[in-house]
PDB file of N, CA and C in Angstrom:
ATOM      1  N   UNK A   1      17.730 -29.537   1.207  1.00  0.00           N
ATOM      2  CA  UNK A   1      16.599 -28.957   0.503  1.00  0.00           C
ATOM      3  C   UNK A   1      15.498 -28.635   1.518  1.00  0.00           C
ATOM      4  N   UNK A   2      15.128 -27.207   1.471  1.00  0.00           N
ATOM      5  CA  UNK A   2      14.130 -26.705   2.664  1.00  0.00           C
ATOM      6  C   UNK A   2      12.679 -27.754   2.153  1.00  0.00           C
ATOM      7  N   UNK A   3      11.771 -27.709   3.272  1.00  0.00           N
ATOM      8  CA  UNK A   3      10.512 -27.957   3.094  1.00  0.00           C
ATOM      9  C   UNK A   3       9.632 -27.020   1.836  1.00  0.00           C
ATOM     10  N   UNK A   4       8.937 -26.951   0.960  1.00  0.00           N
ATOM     11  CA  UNK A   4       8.047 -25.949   0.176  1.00  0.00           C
ATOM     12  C   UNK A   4       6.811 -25.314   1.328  1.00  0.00           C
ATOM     13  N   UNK A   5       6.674 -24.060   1.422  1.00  0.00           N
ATOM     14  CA  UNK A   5       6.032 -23.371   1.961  1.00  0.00           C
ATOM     15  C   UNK A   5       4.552 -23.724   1.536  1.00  0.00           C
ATOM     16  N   UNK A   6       3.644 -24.108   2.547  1.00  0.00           N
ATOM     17  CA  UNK A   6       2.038 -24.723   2.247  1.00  0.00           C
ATOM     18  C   UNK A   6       1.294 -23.081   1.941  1.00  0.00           C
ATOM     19  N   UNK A   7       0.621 -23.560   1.551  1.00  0.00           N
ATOM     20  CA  UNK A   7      -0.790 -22.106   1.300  1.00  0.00           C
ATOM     21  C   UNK A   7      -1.499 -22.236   2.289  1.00  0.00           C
ATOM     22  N   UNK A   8      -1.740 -20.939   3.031  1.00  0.00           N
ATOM     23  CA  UNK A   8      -2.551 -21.040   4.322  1.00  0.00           C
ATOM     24  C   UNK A   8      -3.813 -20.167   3.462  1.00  0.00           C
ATOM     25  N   UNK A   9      -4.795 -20.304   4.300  1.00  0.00           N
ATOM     26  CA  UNK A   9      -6.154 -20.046   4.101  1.00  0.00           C
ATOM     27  C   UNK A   9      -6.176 -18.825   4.248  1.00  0.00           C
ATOM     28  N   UNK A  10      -6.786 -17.273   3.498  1.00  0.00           N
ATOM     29  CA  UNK A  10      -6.714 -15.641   3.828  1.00  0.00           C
ATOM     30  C   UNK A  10      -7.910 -15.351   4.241  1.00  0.00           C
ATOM     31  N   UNK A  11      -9.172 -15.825   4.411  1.00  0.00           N
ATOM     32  CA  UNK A  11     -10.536 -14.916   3.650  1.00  0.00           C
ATOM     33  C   UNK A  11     -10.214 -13.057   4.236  1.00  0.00           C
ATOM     34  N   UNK A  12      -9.411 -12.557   4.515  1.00  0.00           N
ATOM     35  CA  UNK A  12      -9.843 -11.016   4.852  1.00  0.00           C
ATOM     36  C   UNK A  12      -8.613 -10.733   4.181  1.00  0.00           C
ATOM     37  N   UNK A  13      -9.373  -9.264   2.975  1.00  0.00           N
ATOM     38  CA  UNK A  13      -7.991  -8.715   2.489  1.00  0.00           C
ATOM     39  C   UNK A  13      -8.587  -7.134   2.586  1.00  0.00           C
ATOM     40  N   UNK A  14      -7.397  -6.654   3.043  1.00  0.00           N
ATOM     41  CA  UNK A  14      -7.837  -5.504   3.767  1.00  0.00           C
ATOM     42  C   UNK A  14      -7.434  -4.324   2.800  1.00  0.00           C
ATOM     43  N   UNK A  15      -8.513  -3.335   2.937  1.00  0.00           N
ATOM     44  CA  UNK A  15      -8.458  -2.093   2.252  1.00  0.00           C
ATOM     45  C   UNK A  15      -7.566  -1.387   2.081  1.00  0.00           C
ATOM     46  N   UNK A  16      -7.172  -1.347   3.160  1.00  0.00           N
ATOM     47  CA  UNK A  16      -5.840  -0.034   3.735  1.00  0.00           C
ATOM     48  C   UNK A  16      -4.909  -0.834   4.104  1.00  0.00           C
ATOM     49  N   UNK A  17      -3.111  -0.751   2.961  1.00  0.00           N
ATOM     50  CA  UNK A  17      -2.415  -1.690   3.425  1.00  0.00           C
ATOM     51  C   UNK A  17      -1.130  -0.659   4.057  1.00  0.00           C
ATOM     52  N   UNK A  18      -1.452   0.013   4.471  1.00  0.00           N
ATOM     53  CA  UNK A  18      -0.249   1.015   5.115  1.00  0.00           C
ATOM     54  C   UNK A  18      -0.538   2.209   6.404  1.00  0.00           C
ATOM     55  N   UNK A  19      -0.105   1.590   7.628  1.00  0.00           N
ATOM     56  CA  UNK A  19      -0.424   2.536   8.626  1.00  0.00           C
ATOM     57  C   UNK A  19       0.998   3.733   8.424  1.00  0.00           C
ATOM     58  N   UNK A  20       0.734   5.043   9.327  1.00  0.00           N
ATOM     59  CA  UNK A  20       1.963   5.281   9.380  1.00  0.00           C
ATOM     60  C   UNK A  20       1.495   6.812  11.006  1.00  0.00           C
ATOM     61  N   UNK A  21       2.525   6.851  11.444  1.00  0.00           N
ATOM     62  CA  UNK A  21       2.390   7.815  12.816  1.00  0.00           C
ATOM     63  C   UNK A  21       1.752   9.150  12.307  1.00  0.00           C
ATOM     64  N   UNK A  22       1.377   9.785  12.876  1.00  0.00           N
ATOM     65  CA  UNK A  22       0.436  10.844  12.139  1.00  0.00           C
ATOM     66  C   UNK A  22       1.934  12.455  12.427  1.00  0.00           C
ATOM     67  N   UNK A  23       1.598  12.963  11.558  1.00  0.00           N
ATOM     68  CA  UNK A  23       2.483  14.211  11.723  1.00  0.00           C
ATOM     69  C   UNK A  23       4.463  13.792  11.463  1.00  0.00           C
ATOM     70  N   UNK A  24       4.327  12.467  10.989  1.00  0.00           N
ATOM     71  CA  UNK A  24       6.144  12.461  10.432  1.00  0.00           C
ATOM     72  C   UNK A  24       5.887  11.960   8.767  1.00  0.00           C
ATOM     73  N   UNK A  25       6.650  12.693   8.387  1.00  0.00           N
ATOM     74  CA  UNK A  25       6.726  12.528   6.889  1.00  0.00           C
ATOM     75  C   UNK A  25       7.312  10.763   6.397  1.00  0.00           C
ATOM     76  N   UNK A  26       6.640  10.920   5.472  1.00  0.00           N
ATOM     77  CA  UNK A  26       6.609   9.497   4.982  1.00  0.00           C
ATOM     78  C   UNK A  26       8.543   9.408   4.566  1.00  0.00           C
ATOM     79  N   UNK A  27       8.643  10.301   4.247  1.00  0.00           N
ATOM     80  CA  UNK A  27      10.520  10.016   3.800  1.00  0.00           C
ATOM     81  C   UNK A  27      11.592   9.334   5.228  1.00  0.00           C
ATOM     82  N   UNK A  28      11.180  10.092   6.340  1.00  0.00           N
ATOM     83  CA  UNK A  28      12.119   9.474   7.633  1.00  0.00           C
ATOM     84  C   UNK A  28      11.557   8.846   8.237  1.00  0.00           C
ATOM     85  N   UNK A  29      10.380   7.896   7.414  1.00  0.00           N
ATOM     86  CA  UNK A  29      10.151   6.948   8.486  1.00  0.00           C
ATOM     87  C   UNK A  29      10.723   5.008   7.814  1.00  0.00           C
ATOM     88  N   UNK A  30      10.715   4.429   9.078  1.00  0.00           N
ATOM     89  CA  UNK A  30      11.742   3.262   8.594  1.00  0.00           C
ATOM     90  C   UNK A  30       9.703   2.475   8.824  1.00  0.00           C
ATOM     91  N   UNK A  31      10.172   1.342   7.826  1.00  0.00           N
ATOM     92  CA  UNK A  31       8.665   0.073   7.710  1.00  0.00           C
ATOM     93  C   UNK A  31       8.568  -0.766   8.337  1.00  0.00           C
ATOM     94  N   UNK A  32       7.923  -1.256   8.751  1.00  0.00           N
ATOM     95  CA  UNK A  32       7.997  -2.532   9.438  1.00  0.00           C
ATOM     96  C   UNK A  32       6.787  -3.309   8.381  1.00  0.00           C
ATOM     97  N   UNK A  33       7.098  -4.872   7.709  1.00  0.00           N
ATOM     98  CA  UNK A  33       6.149  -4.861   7.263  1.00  0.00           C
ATOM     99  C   UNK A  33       5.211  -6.256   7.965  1.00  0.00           C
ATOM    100  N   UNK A  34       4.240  -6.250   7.638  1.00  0.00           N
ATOM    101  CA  UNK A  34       3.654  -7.066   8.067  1.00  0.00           C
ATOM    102  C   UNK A  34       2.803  -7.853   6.805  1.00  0.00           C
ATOM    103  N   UNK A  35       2.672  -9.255   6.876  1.00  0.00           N
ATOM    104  CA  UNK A  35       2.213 -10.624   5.990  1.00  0.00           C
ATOM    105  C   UNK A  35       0.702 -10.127   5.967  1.00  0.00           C
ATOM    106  N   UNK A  36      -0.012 -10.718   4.849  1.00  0.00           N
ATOM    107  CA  UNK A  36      -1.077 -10.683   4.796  1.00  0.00           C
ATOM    108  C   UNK A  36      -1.621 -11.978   5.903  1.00  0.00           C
ATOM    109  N   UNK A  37      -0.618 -13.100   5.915  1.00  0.00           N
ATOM    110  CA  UNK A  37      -0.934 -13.971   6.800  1.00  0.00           C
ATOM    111  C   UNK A  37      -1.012 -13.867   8.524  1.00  0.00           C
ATOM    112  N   UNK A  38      -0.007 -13.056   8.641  1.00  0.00           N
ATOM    113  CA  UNK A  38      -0.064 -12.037   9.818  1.00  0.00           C
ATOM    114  C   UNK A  38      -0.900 -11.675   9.980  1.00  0.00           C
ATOM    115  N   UNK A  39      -1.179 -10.790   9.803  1.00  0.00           N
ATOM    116  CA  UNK A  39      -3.009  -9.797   9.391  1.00  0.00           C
ATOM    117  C   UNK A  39      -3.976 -10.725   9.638  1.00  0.00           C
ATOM    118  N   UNK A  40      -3.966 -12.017   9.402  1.00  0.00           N
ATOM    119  CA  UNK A  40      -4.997 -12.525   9.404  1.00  0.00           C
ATOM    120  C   UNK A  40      -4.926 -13.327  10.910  1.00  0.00           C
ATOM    121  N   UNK A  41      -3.718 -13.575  11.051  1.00  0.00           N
ATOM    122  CA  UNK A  41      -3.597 -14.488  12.590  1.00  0.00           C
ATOM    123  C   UNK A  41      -4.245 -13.766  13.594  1.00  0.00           C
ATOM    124  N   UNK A  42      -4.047 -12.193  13.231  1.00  0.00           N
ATOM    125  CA  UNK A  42      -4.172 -11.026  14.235  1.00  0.00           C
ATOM    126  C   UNK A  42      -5.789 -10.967  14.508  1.00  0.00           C
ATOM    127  N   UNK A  43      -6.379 -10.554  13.022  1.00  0.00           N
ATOM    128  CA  UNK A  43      -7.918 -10.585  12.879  1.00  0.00           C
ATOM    129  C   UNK A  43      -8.488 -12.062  13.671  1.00  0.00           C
ATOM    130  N   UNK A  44      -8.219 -13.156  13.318  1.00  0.00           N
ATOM    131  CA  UNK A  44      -8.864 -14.061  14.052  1.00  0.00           C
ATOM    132  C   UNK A  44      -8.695 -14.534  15.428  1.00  0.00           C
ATOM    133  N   UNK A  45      -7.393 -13.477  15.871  1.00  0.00           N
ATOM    134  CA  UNK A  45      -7.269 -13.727  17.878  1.00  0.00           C
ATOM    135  C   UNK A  45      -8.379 -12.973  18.166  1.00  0.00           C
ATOM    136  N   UNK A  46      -8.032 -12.200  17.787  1.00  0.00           N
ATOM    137  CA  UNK A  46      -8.142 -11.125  18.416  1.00  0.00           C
ATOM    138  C   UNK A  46      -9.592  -9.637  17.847  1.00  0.00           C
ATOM    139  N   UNK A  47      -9.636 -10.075  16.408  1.00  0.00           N
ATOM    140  CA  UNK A  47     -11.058  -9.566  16.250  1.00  0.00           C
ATOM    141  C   UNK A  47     -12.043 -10.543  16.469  1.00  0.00           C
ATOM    142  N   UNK A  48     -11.973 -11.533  15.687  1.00  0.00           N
ATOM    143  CA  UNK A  48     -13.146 -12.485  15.730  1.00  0.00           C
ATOM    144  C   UNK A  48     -12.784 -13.685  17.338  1.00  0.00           C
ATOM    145  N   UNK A  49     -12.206 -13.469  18.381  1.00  0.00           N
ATOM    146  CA  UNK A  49     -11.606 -13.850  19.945  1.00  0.00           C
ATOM    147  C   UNK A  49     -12.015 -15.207  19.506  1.00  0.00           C
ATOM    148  N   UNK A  50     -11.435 -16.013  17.931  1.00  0.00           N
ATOM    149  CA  UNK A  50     -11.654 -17.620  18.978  1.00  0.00           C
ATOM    150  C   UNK A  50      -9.953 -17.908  19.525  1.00  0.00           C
ATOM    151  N   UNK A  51      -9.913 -19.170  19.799  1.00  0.00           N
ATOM    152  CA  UNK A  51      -8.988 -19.982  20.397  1.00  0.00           C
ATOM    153  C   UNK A  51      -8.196 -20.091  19.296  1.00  0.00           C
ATOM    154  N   UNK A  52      -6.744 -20.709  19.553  1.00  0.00           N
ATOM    155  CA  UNK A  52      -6.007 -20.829  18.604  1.00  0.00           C
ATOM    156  C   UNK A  52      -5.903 -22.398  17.911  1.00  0.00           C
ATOM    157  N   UNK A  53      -6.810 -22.987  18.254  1.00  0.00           N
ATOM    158  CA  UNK A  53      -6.727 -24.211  17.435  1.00  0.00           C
ATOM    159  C   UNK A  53      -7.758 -23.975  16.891  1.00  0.00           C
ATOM    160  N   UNK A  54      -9.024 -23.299  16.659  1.00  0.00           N
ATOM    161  CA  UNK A  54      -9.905 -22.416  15.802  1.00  0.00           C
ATOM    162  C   UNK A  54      -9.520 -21.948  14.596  1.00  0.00           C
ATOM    163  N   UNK A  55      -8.704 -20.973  15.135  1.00  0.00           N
ATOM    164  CA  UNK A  55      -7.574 -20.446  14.197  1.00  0.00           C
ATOM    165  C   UNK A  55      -6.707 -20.810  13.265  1.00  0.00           C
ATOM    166  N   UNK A  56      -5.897 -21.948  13.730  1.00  0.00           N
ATOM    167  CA  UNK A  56      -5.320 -22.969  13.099  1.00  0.00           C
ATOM    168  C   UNK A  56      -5.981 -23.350  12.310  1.00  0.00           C
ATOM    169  N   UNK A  57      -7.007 -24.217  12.104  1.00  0.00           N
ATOM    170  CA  UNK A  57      -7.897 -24.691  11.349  1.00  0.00           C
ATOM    171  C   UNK A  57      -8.913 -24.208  10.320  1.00  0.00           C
ATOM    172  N   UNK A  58      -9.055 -22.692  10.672  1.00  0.00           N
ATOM    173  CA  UNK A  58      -9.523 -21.989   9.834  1.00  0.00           C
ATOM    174  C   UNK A  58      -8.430 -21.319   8.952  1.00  0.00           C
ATOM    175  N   UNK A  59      -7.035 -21.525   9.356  1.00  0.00           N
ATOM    176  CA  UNK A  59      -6.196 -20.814   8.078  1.00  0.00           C
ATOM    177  C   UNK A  59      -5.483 -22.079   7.758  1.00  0.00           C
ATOM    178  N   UNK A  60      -5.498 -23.423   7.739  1.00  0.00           N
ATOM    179  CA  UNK A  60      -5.175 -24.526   7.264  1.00  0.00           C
ATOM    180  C   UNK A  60      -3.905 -24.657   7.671  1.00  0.00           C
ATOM    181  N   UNK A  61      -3.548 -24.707   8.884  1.00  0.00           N
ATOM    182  CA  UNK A  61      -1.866 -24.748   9.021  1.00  0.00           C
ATOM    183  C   UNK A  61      -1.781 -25.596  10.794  1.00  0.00           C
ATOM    184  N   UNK A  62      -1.220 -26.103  11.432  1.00  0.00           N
ATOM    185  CA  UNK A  62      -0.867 -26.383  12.805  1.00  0.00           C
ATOM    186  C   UNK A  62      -1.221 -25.357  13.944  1.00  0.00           C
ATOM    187  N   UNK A  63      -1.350 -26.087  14.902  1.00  0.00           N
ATOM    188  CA  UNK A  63      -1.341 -24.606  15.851  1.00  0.00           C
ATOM    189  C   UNK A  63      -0.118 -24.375  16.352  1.00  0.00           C
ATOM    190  N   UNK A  64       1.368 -24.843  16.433  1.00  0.00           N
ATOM    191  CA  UNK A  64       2.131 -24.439  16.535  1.00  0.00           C
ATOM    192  C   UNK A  64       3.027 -23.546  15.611  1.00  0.00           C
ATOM    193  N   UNK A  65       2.349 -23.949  14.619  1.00  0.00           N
ATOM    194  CA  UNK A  65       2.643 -22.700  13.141  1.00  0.00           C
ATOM    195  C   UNK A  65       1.719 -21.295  13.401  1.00  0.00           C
ATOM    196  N   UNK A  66       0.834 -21.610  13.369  1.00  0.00           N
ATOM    197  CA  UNK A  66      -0.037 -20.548  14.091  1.00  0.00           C
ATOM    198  C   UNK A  66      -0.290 -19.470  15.195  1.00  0.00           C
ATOM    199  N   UNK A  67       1.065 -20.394  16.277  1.00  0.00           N
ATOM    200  CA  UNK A  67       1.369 -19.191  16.892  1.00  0.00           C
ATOM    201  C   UNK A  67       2.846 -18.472  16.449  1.00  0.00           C
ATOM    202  N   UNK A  68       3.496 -19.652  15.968  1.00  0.00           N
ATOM    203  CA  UNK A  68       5.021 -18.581  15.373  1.00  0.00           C
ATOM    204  C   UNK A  68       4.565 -17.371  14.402  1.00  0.00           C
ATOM    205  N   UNK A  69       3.421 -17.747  13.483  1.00  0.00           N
ATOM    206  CA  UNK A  69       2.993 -16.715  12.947  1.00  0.00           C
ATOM    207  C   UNK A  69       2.449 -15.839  13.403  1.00  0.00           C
ATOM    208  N   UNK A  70       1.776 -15.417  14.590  1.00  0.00           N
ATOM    209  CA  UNK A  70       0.610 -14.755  15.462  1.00  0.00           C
ATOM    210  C   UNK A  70       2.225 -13.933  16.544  1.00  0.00           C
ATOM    211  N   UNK A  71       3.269 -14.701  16.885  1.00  0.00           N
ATOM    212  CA  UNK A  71       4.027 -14.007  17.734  1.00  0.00           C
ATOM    213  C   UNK A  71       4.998 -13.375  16.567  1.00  0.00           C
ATOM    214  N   UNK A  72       4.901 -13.556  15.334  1.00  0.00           N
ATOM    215  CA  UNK A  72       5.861 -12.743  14.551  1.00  0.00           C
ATOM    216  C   UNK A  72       5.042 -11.599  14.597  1.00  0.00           C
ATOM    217  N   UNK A  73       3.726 -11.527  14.418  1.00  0.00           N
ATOM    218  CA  UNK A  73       2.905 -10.664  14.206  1.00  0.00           C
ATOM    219  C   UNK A  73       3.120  -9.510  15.203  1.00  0.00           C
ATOM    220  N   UNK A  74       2.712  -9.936  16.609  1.00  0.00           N
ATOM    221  CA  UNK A  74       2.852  -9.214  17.338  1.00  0.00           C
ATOM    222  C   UNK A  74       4.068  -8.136  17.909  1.00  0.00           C
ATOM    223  N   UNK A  75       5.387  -9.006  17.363  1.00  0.00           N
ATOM    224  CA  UNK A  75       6.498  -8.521  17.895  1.00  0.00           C
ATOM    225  C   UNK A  75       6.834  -7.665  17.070  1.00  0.00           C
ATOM    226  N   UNK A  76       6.174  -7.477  15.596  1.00  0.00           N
ATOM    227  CA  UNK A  76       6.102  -6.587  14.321  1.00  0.00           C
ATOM    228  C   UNK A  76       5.530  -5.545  14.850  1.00  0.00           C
ATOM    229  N   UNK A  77       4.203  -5.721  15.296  1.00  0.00           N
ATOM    230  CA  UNK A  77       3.198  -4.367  15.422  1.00  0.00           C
ATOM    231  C   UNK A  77       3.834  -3.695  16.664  1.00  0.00           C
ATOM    232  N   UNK A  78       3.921  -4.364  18.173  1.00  0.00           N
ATOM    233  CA  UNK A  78       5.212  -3.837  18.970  1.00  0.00           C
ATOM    234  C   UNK A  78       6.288  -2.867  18.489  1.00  0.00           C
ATOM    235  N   UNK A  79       6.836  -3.608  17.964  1.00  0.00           N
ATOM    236  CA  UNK A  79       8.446  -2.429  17.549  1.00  0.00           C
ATOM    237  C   UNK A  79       7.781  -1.687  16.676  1.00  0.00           C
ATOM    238  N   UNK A  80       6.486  -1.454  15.847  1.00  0.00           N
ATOM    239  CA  UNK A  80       6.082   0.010  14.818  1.00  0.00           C
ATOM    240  C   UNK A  80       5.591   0.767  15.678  1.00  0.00           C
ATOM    241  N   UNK A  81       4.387   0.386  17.203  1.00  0.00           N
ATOM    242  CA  UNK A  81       4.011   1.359  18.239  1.00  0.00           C
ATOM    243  C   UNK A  81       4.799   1.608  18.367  1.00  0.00           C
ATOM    244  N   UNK A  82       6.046   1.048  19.378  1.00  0.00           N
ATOM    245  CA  UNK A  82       6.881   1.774  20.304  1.00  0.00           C
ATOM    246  C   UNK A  82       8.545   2.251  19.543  1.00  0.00           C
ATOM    247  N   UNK A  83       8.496   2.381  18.342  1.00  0.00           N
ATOM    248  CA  UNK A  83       9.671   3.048  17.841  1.00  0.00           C
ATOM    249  C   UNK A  83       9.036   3.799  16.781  1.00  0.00           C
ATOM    250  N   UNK A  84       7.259   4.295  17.120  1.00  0.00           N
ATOM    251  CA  UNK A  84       7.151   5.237  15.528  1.00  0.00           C
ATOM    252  C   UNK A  84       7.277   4.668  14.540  1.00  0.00           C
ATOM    253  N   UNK A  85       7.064   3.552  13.949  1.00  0.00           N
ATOM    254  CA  UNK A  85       7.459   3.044  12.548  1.00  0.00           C
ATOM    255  C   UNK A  85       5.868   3.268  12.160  1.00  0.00           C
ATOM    256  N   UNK A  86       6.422   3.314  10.126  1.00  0.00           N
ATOM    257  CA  UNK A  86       5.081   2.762   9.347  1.00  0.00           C
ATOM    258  C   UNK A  86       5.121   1.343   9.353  1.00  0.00           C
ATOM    259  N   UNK A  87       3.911   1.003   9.235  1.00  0.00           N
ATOM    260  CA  UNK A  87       3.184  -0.399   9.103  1.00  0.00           C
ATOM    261  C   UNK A  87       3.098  -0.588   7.748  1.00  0.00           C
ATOM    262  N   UNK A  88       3.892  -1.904   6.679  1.00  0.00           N
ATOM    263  CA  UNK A  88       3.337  -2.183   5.385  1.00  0.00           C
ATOM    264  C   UNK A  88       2.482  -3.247   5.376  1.00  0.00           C
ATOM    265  N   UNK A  89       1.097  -3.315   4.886  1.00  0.00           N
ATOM    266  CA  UNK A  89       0.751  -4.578   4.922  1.00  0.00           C
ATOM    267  C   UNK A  89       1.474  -5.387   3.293  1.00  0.00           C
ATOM    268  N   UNK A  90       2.092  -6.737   3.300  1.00  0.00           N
ATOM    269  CA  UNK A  90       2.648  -7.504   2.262  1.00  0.00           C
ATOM    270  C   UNK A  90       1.859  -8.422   1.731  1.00  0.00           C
ATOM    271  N   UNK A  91       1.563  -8.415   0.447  1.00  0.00           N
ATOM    272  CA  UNK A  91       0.963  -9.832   0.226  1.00  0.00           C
ATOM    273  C   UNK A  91       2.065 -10.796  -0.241  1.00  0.00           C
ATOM    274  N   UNK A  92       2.123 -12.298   0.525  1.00  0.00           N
ATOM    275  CA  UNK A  92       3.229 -13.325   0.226  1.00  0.00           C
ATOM    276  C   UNK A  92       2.809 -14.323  -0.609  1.00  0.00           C
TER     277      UNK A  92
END
């Protein structure tokens, strides 16, 4: 029996939940999606630059959870730059 998944902390929910490359039609393009929790690991590296035990603590979770979530993130937004993908933002 897996562990039950904890509720991490969101405060930012963002307007616009769908990037996509400018000039390819929405039909041939493949998604990549991305967590609202994602989104948020991202916003607090890296918009608001604290530390990651900052971070941790402000979304209620470990900091080693915090970065598996923060490097899923990244390796998401990676492969949508560099292969042209749309971006979905998900709420989980």
């Amino acid at each position: 029996m897996t562990r039950p998944r904890l509720c991490r902390r969101i405060k930012f929910k963002p307007d616009v939940t769908y990037f996509k490359p400018q000039g390819i039609p929405m039909g041939s393009l493949e998604v990549v999606e991305l967590s609202n929790e994602e989104l948020e690991a991202i916003r607090l590296k890296n918009v608001k630059d604290l530390d990651q035990t900052e971070c941790a603590k402000q979304m209620k979770t470990s900091q080693s959870t915090f970065q598996r979530i923060l490097s899923s993130a990244y390796k998401k937004i990676a492969e949508a730059l560099t292969k042209g993908k749309a971006i979905e933002i998900i709420k989980i």
